[in-house]
Protein backbone atom coordinates (compact mmCIF):
# COMPACT_ATOMS: atom_id res chain seq x y z
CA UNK A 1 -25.02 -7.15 43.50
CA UNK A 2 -28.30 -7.22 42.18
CA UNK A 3 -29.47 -5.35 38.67
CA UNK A 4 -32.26 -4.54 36.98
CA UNK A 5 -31.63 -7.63 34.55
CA UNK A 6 -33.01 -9.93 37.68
CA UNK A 7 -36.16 -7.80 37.88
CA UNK A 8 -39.49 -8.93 35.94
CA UNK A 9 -41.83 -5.69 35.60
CA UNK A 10 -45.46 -7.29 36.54
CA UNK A 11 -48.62 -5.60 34.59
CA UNK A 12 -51.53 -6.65 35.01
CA UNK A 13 -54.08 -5.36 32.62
CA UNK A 14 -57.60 -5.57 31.30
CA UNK A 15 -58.63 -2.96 28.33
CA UNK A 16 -55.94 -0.70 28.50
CA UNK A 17 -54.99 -0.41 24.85
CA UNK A 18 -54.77 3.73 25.34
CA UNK A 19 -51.99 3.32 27.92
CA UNK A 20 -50.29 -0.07 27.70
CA UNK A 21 -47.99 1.25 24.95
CA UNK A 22 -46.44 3.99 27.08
CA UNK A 23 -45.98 2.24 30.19
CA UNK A 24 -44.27 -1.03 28.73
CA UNK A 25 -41.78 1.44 26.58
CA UNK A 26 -41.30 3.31 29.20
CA UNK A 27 -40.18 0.69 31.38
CA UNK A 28 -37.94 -0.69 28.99
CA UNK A 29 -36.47 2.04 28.08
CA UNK A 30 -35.28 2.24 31.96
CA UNK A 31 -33.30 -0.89 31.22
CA UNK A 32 -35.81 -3.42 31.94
CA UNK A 33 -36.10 -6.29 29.38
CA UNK A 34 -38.31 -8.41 30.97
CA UNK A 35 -41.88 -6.98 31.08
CA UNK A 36 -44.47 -9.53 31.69
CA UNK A 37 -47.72 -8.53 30.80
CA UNK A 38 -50.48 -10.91 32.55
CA UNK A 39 -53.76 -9.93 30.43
CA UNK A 40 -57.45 -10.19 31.94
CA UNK A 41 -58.87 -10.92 28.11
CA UNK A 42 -59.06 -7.88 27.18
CA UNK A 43 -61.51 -6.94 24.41
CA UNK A 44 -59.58 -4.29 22.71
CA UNK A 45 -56.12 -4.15 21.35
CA UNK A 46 -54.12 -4.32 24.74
CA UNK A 47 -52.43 -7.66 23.89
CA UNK A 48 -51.10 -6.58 20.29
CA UNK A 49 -49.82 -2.89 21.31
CA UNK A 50 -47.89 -4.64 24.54
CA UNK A 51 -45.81 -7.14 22.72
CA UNK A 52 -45.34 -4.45 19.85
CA UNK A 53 -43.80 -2.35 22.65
CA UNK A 54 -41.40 -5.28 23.49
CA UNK A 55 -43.55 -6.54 26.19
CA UNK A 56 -44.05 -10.60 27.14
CA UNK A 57 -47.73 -11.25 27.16
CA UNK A 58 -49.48 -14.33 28.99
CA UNK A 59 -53.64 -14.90 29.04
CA UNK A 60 -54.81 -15.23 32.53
CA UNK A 61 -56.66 -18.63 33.43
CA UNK A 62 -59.48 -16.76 35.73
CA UNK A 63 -60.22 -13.24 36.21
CA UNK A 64 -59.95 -10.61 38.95
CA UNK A 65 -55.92 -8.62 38.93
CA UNK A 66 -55.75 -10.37 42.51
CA UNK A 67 -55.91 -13.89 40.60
CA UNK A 68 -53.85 -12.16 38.24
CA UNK A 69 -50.95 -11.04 40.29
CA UNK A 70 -50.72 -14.77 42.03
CA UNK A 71 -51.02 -16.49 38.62
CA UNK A 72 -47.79 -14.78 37.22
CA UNK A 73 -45.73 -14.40 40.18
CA UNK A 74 -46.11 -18.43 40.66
CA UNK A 75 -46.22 -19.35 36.79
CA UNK A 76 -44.54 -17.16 34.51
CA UNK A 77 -41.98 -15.26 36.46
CA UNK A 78 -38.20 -16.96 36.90
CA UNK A 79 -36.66 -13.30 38.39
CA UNK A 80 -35.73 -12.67 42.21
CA UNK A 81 -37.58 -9.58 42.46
CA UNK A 82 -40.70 -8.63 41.23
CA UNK A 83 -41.53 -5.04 40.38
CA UNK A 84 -45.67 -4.87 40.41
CA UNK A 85 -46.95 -1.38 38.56
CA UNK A 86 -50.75 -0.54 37.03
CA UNK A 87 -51.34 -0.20 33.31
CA UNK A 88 -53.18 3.00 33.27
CA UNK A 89 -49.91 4.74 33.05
CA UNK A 90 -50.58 6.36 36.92
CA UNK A 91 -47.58 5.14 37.83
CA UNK A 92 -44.50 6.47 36.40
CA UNK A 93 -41.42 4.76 35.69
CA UNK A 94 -38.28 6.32 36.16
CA UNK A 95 -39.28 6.11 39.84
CA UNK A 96 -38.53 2.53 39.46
CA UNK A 97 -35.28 2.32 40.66
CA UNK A 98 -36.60 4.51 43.62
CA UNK A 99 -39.00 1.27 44.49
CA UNK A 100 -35.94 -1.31 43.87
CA UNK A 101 -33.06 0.09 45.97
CA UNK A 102 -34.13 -1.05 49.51
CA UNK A 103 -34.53 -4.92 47.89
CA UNK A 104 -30.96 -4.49 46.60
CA UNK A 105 -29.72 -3.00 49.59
CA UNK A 106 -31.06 -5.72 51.42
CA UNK A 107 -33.22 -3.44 54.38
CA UNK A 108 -36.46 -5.01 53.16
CA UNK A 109 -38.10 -7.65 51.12
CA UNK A 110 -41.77 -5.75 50.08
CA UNK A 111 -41.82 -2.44 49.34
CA UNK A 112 -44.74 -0.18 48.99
CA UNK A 113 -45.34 2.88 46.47
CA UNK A 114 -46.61 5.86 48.97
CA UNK A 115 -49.00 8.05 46.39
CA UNK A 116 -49.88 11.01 48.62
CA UNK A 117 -45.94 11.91 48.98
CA UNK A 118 -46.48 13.37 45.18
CA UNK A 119 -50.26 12.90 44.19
CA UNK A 120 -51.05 14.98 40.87
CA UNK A 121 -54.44 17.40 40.85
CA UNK A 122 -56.78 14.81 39.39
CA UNK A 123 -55.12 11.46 40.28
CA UNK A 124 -57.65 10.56 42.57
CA UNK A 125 -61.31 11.90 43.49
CA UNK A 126 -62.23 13.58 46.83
CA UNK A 127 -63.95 10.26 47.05
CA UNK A 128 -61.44 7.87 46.71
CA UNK A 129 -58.92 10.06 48.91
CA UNK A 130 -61.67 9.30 51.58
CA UNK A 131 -62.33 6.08 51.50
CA UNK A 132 -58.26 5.53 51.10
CA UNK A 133 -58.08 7.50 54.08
CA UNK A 134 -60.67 5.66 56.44
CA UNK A 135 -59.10 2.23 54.69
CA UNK A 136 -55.42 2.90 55.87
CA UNK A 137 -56.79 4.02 59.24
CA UNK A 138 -58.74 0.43 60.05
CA UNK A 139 -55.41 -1.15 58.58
CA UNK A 140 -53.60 0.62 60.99
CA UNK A 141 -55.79 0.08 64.06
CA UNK A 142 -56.61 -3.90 63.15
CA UNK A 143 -53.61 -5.08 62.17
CA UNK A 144 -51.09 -2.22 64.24
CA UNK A 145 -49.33 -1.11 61.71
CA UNK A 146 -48.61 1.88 59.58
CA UNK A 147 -48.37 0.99 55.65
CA UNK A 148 -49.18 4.66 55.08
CA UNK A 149 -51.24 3.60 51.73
CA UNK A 150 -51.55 -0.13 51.41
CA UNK A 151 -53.79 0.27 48.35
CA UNK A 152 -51.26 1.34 46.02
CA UNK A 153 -50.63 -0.77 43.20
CA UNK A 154 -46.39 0.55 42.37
CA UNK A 155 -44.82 -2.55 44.52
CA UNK A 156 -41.75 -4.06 44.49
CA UNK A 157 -40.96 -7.44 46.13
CA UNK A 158 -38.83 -10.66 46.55
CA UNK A 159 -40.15 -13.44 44.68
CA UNK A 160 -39.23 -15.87 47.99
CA UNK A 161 -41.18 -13.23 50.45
CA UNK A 162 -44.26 -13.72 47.87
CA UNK A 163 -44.32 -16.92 47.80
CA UNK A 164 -44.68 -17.01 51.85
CA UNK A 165 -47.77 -14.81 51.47
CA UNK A 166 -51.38 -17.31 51.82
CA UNK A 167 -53.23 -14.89 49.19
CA UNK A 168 -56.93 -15.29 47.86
CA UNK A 169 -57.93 -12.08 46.73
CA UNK A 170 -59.61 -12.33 43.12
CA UNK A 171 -60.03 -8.70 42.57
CA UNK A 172 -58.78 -4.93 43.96
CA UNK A 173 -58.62 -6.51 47.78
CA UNK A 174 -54.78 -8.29 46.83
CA UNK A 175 -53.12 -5.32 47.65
CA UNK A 176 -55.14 -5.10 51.00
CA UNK A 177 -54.18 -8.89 51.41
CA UNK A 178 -50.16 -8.75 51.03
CA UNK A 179 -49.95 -5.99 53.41
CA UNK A 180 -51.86 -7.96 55.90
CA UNK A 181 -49.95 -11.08 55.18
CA UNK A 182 -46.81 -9.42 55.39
CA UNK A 183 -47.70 -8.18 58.86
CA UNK A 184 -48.59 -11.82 59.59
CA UNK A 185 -45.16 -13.69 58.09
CA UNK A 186 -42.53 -10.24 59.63
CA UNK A 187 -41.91 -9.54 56.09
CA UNK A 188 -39.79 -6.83 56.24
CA UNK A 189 -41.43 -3.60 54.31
CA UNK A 190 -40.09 0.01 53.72
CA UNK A 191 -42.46 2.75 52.40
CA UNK A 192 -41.29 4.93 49.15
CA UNK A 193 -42.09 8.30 48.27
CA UNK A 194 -43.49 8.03 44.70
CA UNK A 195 -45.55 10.59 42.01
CA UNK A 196 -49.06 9.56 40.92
CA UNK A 197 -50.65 10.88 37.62
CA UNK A 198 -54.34 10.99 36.54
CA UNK A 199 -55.28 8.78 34.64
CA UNK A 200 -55.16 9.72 30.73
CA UNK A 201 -59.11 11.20 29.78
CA UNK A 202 -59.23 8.12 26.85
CA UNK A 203 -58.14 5.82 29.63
CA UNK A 204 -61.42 3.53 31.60
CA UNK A 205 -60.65 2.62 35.42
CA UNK A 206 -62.04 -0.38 36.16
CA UNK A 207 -62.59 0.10 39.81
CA UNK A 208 -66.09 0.32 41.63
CA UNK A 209 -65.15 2.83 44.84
CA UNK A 210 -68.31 1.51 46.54
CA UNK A 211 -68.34 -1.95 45.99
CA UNK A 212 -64.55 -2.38 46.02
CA UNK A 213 -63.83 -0.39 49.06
CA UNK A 214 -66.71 -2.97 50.87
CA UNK A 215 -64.59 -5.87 49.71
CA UNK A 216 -61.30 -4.21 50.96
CA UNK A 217 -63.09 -2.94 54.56
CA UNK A 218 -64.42 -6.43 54.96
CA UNK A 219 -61.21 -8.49 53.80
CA UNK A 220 -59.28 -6.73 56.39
CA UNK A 221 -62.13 -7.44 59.19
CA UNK A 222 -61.69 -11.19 57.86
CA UNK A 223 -58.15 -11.45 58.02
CA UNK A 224 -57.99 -10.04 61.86
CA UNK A 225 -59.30 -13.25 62.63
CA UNK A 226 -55.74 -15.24 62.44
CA UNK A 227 -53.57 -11.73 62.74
CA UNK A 228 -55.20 -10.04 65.29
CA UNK A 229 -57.70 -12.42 67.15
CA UNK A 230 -58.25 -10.05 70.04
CA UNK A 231 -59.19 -7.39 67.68
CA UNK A 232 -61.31 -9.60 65.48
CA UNK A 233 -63.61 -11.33 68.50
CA UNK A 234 -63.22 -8.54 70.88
CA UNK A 235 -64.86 -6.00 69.08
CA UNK A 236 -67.63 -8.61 68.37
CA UNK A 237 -67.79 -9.16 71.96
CA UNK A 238 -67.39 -5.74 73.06
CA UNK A 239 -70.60 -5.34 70.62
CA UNK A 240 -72.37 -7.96 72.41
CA UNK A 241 -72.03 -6.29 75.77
CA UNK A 242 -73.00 -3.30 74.92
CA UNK A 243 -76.29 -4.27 73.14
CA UNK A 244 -76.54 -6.35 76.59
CA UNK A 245 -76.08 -3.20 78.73
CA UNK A 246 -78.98 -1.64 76.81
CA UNK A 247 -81.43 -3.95 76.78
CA UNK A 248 -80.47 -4.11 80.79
CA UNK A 249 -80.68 -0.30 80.95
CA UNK A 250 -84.23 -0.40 79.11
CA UNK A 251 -85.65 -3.19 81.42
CA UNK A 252 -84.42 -1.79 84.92
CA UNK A 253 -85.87 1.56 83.44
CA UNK A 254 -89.24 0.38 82.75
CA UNK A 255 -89.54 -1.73 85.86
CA UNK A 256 -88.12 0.96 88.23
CA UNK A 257 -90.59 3.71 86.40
CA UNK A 258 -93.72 2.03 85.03
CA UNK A 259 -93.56 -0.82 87.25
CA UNK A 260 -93.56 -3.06 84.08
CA UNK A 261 -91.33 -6.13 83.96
CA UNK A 262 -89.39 -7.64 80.69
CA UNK A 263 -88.31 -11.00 81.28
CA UNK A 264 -87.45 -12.08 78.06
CA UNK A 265 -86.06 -8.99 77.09
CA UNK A 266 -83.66 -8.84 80.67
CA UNK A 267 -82.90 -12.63 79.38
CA UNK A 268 -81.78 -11.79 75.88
CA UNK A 269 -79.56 -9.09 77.16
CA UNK A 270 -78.40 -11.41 80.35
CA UNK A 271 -77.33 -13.56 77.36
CA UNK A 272 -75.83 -10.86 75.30
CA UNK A 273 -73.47 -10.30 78.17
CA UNK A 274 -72.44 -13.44 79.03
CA UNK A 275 -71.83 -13.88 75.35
CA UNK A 276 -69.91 -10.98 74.80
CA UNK A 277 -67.95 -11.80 77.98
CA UNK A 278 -67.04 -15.57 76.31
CA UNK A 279 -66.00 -14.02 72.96
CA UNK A 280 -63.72 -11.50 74.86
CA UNK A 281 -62.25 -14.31 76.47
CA UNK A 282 -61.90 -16.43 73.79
CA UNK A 283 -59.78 -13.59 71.61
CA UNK A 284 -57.69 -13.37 74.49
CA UNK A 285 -56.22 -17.10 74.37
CA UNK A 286 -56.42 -17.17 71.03
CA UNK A 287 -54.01 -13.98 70.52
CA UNK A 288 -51.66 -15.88 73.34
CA UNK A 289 -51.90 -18.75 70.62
CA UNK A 290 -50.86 -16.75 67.47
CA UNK A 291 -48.28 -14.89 69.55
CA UNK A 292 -46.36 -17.54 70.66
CA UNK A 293 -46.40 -19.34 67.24
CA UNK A 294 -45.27 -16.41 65.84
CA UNK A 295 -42.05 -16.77 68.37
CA UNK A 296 -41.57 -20.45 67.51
CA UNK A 297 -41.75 -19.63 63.75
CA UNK A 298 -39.32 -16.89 64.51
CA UNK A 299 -36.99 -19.37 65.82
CA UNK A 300 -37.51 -22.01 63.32
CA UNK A 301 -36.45 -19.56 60.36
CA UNK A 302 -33.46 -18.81 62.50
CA UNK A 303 -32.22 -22.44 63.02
CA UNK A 304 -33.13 -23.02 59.30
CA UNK A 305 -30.94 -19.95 58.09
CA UNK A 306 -28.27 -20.61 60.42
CA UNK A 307 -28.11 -23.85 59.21
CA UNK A 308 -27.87 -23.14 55.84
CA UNK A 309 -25.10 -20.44 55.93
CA UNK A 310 -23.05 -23.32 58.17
CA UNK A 311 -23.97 -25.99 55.21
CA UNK A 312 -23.25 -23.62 51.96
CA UNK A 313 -19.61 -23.48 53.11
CA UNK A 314 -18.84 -27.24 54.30
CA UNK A 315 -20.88 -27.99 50.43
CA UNK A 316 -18.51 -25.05 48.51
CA UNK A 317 -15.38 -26.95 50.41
CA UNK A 318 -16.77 -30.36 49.42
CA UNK A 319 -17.01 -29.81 45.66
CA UNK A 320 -13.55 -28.04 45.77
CA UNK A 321 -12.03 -31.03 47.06
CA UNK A 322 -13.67 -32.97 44.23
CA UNK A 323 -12.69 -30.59 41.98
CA UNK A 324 -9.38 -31.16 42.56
CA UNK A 325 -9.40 -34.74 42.85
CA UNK A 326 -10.47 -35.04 39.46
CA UNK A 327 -8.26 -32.44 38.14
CA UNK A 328 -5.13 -34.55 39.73
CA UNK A 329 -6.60 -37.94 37.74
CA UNK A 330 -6.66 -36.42 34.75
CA UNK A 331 -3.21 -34.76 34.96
CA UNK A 332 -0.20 -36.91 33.93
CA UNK A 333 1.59 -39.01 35.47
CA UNK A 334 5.53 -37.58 36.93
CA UNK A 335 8.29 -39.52 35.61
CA UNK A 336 6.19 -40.97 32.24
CA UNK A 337 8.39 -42.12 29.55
């Protein structure tokens, strides 16, 4: 059974010297000893007052807590599961073993912090409760499923289930990008209740609502295009058609009425049509192509794990029968003088 000594307790951080302190201790103090701190070179004292608090600190090779997350998770952490949490102490500890208990128990490999279940007045702006709102929406419509709030940053997750995850994200967009990838691989996720505090007054965010929530809007449009291919071309073409309709509309209108004729303008929107028409087509066989690999990859994992549960046992007999063969050519001989 599975304890909190084969967790590693992920921070990634970047000027948080008035919160690091807490959150490391306060980890710890729930029994985790390894706390990896992956800093973003910070320009205060962020590094010095984590590894006073007991945590392990590594120096980032780029920039971005996306780049971050993939850097440690690949590099610097040995554990099975991974338990990813904010440095602005938002997030709050003792809820950790809330976040762990479906990986132990087996029912799911990611798991996903939900912050309006228990969001504090002042955790989060009108704003950004908006623009959360509107973000787990298109999630839920492009990719078809419901994460309830995939931008949280309190995560807990198998080190193997990362490690099938094809992540790019530099900046805010990786938590956008794992729940989209773990539609895309059937990584099993469950959704947790959690609390989430303001952020201290002393404390900085370093997130741009406007300019981050683009990147996230657009990196979910971008990754429809090999998890959702109908989605991603047919609204294109469904665009296309209808700007092909209007153009149509305008030119029958004027010719019918003013007994003016368009022809390049009917030929742009003939073209518009047949476009649109093509691209709907086109995300049609291309959604029968990604579901059907889907299926074979299905059944590849399954011949692969059933494989490997029939070859641990025949291996475990193997090296008992060696055991034992060396164990009876050591032992004495009967009869010996």
């Amino acid at each position: 059974m599975a304890d909190r000594d084969d967790v590693c307790v992920l921070l990634p951080a970047y000027n948080e010297s008035a919160t690091i302190e807490p959150v490391v201790r306060g980890f710890r103090e729930e029994g985790f000893e390894n706390v990896l701190v992956i800093d973003g070179g910070s320009a205060d004292d962020t590094v010095e007052l984590a590894e006073a608090a007991g945590a392990r600190v590594v120096q980032q090779s780029g920039s971005g807590k996306g780049q971050a997350v993939r850097e440690a998770v690949r590099r610097y952490v040995d554990a099975p599961y991974v338990l990813m949490a904010d440095a602005d102490e938002t997030y709050r500890p003792d809820e950790a073993g809330r976040m762990l208990e479906p990986l132990f128990d087996g029912r799911a490999e990611h798991v996903i912090g939900n912050r309006f279940a228990d969001m504090r007045p002042g955790a989060m702006s009108r704003l950004n409760q908006t623009g959360n709102s509107v973000i787990n929406w298109a999630f839920s419509v492009i990719h078809g499923h419901q994460y309830v709030d995939i931008l949280s940053g309190y995560r807990a997750f198998t080190r193997e289930s990362f490690e099938q995850l094809s992540l790019s994200s530099d900046g805010f967009g990786i938590e956008t990008e794992m729940a989209v990838e773990c539609v895309k691989h059937s990584v099993r996720v469950t959704v947790v209740p959690i609390t989430y505090e303001p952020r201290p007054d002393e404390s900085e965010t370093n997130l741009h609502p406007f300019r981050d929530g683009a990147t996230i809007i657009l990196t979910l449009y971008r990754m429809a295009k090999t998890n959702n291919p109908l989605f991603y071309f047919g609204s294109v073409g469904f665009g296309s058609i209808g700007l092909g309709i209007v153009l149509g509309a305008y030119v029958a209108y004027d010719w019918f009425v003013n007994s003016i004729s368009h022809e390049v303008i009917a030929m742009v929107g003939g073209i518009a049509i047949v476009l649109g028409l093509q691209l709907l087509m086109f995300g049609v066989l291309s959604d029968m192509i990604v579901t059907v690999n889907r299926e074979q990859t299905r059944r590849l994992e399954d011949i692969a794990r059933k494989l490997s549960e029939e070859t641990q046992p025949a291996e475990t007999a193997e090296s008992d029968r060696q055991s034992d063969a060396e164990t009876e050519a050591v032992a004495p001989g009967d009869g010996e003088d």
